[in-house]
N, C-alpha and C. Protein backbone atom coordinates (compact mmCIF):
# COMPACT_ATOMS: atom_id res chain seq x y z
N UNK A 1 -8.72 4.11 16.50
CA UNK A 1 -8.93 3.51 15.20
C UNK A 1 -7.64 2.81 14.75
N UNK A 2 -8.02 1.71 14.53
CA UNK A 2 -6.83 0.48 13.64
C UNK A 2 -7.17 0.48 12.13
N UNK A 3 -6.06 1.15 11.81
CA UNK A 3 -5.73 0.50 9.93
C UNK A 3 -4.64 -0.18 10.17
N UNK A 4 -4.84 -1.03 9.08
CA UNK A 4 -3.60 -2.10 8.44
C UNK A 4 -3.63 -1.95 7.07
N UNK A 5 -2.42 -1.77 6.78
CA UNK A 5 -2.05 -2.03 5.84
C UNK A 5 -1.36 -3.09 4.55
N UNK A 6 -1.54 -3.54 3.72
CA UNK A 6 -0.98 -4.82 3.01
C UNK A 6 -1.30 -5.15 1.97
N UNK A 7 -0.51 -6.54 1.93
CA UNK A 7 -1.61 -7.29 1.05
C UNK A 7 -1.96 -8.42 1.75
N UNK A 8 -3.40 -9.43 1.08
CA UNK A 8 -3.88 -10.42 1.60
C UNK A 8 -3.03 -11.68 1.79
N UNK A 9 -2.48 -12.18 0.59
CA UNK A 9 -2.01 -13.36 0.45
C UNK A 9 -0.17 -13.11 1.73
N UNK A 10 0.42 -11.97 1.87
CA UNK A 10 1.24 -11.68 2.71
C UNK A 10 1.48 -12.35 4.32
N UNK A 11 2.21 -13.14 4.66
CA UNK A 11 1.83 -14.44 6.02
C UNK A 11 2.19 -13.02 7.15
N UNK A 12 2.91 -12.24 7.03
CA UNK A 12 2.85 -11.15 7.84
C UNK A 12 1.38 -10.34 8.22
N UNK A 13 0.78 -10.44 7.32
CA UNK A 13 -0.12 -9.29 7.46
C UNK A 13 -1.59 -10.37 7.62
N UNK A 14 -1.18 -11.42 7.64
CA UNK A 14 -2.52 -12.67 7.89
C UNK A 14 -2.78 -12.89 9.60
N UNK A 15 -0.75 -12.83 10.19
CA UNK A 15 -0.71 -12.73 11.33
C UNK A 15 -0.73 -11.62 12.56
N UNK A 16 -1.02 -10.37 11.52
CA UNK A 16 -1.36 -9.08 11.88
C UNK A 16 -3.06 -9.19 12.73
N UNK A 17 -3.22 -9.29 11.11
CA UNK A 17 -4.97 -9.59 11.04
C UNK A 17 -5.71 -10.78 11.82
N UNK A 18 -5.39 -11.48 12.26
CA UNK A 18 -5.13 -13.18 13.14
C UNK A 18 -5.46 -12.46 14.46
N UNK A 19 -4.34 -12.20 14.92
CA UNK A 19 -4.21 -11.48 16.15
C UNK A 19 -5.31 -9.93 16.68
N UNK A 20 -5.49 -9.74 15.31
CA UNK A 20 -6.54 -8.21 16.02
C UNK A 20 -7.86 -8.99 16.10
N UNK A 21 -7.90 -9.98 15.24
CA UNK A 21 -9.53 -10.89 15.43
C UNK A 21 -9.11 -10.98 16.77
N UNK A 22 -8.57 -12.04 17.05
CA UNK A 22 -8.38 -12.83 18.14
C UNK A 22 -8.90 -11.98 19.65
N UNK A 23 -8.66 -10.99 19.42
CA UNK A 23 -8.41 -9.97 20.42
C UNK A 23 -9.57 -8.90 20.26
N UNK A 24 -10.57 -9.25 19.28
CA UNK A 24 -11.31 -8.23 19.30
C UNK A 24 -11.54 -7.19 18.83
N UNK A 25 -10.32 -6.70 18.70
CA UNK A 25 -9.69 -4.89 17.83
C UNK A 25 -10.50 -5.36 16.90
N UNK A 26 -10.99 -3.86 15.95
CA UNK A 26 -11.75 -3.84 15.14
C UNK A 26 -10.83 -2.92 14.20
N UNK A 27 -10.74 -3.28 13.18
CA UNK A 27 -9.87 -2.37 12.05
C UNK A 27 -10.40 -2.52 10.64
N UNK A 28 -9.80 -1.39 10.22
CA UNK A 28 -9.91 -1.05 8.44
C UNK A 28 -8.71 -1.42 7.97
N UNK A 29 -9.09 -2.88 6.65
CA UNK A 29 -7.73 -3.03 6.16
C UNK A 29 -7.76 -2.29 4.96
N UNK A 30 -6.58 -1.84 4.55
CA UNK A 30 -6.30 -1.33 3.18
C UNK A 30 -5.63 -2.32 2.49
N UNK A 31 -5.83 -2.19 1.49
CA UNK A 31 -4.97 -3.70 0.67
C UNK A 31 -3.98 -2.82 -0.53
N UNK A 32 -2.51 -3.14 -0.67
CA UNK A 32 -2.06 -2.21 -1.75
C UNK A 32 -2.27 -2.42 -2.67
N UNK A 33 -2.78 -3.71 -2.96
CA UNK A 33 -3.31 -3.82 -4.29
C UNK A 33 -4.50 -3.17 -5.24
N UNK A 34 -5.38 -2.97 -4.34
CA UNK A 34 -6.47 -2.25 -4.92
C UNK A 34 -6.38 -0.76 -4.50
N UNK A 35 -5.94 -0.27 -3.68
CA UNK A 35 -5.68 0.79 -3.31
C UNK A 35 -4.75 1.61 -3.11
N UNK A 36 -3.80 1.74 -3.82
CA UNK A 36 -2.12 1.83 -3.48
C UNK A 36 -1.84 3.31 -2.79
N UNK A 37 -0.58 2.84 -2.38
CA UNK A 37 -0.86 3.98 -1.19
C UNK A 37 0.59 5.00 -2.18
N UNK A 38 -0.08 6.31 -1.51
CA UNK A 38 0.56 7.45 -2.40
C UNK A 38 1.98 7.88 -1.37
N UNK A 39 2.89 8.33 -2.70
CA UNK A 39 4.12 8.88 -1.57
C UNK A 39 3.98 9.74 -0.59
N UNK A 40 2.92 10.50 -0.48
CA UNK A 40 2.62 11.36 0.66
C UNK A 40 2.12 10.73 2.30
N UNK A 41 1.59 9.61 1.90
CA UNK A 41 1.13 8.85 2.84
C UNK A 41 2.45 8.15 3.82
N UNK A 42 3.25 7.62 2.46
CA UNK A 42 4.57 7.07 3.00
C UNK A 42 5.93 7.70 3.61
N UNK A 43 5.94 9.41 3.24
CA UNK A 43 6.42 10.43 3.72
C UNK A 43 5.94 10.21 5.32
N UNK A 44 4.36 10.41 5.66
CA UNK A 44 4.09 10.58 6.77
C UNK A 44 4.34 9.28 7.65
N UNK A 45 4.71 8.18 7.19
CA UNK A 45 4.92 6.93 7.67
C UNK A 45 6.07 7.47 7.96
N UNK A 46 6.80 7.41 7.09
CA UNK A 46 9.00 7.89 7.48
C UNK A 46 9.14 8.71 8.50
N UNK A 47 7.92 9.98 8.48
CA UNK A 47 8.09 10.52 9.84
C UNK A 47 7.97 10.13 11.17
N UNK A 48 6.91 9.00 11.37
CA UNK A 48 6.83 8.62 12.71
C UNK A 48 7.29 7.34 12.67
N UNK A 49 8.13 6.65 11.70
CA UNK A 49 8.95 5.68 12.05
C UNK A 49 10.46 5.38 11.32
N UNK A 50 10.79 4.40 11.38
CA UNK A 50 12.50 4.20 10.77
C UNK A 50 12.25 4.04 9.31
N UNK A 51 12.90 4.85 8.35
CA UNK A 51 12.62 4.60 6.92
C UNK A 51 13.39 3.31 6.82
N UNK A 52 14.61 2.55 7.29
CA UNK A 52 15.38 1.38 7.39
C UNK A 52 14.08 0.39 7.43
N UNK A 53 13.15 0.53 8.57
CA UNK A 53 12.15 -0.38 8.46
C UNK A 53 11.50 -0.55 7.89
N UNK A 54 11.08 0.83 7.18
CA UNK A 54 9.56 0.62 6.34
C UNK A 54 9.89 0.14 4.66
N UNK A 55 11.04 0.24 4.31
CA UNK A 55 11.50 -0.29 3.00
C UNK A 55 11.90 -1.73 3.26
N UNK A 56 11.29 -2.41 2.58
CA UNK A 56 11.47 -4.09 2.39
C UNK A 56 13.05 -4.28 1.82
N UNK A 57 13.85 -4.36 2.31
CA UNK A 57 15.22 -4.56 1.51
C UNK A 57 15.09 -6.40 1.74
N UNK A 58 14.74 -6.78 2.39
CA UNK A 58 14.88 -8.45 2.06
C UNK A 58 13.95 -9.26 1.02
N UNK A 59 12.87 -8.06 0.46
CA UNK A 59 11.83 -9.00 -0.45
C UNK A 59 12.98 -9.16 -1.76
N UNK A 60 11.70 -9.94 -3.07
CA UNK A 60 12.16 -10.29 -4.01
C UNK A 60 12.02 -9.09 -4.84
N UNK A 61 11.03 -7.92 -4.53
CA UNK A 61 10.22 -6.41 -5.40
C UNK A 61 12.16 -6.29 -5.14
N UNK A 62 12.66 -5.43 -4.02
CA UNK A 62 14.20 -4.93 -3.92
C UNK A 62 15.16 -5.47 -4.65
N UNK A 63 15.11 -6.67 -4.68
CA UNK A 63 16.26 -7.05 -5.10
C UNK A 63 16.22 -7.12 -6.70
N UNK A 64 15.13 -7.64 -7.28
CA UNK A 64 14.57 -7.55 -8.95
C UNK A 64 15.01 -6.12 -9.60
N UNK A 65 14.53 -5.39 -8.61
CA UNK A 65 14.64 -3.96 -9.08
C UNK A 65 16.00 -3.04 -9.30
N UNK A 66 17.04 -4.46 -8.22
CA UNK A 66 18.34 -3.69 -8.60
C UNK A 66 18.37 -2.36 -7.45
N UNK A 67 18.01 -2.30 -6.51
CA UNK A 67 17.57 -1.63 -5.59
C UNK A 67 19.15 -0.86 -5.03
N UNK A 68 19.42 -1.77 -3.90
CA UNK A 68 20.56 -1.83 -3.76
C UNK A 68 21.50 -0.86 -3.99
N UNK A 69 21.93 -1.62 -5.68
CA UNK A 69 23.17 -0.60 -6.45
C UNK A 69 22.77 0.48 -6.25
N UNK A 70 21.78 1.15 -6.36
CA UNK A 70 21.29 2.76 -6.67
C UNK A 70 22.11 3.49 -5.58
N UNK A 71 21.87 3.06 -4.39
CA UNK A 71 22.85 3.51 -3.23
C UNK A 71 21.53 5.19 -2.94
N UNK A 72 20.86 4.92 -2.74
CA UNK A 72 19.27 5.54 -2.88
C UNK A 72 18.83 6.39 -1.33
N UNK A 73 18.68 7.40 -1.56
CA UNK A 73 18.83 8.18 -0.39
C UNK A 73 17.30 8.39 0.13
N UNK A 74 16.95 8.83 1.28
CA UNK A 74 15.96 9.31 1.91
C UNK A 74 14.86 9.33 1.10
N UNK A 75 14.56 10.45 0.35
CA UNK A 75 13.28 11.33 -1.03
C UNK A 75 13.21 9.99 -1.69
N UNK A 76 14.45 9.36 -2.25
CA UNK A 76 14.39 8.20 -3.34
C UNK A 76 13.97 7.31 -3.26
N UNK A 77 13.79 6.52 -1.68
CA UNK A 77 13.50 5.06 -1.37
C UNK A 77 12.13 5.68 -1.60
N UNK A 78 11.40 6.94 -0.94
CA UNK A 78 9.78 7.11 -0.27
C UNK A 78 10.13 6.79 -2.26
N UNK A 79 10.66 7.74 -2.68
CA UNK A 79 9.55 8.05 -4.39
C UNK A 79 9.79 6.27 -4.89
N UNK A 80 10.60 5.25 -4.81
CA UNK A 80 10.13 4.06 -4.84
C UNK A 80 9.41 3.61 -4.30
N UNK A 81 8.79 3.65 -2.92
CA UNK A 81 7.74 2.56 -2.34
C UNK A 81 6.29 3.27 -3.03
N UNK A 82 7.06 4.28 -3.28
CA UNK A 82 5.30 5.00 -3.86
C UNK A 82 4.94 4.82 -5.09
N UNK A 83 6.26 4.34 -5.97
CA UNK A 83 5.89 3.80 -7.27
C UNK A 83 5.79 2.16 -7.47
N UNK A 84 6.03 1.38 -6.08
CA UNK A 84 5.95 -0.06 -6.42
C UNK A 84 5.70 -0.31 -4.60
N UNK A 85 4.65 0.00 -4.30
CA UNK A 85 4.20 -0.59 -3.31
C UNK A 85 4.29 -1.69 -2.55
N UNK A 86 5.08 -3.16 -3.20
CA UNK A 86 5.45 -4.13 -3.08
C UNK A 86 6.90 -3.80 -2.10
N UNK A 87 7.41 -2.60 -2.26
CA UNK A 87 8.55 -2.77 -1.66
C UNK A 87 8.29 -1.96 0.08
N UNK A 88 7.04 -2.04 0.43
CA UNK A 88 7.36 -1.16 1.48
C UNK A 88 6.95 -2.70 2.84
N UNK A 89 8.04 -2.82 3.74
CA UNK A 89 7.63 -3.81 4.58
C UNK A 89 5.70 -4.04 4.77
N UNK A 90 5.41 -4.91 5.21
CA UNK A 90 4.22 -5.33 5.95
C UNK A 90 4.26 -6.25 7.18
N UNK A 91 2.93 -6.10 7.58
CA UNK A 91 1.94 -4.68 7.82
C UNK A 91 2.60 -3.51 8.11
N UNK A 92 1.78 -2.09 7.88
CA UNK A 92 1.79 -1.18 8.30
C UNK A 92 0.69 -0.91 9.09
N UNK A 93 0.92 -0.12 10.37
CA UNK A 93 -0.68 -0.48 11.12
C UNK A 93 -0.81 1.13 11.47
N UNK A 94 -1.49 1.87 11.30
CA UNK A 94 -1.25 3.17 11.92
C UNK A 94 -2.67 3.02 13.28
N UNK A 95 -2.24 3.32 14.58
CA UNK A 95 -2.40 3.28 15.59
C UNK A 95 -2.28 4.46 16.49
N UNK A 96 -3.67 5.06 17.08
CA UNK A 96 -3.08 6.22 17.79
C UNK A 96 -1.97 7.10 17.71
N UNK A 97 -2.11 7.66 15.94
CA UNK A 97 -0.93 8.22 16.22
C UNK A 97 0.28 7.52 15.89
N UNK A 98 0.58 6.29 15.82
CA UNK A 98 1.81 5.95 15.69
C UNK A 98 1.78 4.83 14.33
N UNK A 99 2.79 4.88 14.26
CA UNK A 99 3.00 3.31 13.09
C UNK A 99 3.91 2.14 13.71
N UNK A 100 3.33 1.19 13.40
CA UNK A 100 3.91 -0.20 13.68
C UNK A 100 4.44 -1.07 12.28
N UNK A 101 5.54 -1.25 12.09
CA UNK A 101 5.86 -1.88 10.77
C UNK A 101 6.15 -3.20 11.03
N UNK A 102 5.60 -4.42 9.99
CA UNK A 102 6.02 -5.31 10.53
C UNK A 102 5.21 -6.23 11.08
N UNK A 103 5.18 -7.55 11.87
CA UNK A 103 4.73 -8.17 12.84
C UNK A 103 5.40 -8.78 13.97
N UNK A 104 5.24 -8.36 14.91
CA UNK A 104 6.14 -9.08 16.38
C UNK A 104 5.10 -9.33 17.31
N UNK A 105 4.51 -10.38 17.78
CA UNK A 105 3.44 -10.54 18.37
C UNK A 105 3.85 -9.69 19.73
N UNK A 106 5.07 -9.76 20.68
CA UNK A 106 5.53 -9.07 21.62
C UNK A 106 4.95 -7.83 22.14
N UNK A 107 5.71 -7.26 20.94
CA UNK A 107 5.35 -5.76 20.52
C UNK A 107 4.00 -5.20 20.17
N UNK A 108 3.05 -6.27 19.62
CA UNK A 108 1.98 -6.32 19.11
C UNK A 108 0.74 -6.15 20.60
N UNK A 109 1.53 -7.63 21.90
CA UNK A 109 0.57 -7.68 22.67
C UNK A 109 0.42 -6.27 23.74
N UNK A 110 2.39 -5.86 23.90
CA UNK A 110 3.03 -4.69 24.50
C UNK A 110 1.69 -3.20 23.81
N UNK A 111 1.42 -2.84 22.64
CA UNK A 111 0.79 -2.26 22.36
C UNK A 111 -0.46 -2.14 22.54
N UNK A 112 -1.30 -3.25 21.56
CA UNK A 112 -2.77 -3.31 21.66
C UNK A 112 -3.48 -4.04 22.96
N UNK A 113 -2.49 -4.62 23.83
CA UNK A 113 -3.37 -5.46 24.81
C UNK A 113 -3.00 -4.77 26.24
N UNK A 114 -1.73 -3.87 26.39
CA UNK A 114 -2.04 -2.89 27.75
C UNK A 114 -2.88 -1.53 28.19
């Protein structure tokens, strides 16, 4: 089973979604907008991947927010992405078990197409 995670209008998560058509994969998208995802969810994300990755430090949500200065540890980033969903990279894809943050078609074909 393929979830993705995002939002729609996001060119990351269009080329997520692009590519699983393309290919067939069949998935459930979640959208954070209508559905926002809870810090517990994003806890279990941090566990099976790099919290460096899964926090958006290059969007405009981080930087508005003054992010940064806080100098914001482990507990603090999850209890932000869980209160502003905007800041957690996209896609998130949870996959057998694993999470994929991001889009890299590479990595993408390395995964879903061997």
């Amino acid at each position: 089973m393929i979830t993705v995670y995002g939002i729609k209008n996001c060119d990351s998560v269009k080329k997520a979604v692009r590519f699983l058509n393309e290919h067939g994969l069949s998935f459930t998208f979640i959208d954070f907008k209508s559905t926002p995802i809870e810090t517990q969810k994003i806890t279990q994300w941090s566990e099976k991947s790099d919290l460096a990755l899964l926090l958006n430090t290059k969007g405009t949500t981080y930087r508005n927010l003054g992010l940064k200065a806080l100098n914001l540890d482990e507990a603090q980033k999850v209890q932000w992405m869980g209160k502003n969903n905007l800041l957690i990279k996209r896609p998130v894809i949870e996959y057998n078990e694993n999470v994929i943050i991001g889009f890299n078609l590479s990595h993408y074909e390395g995964i879903f197409l061997s």
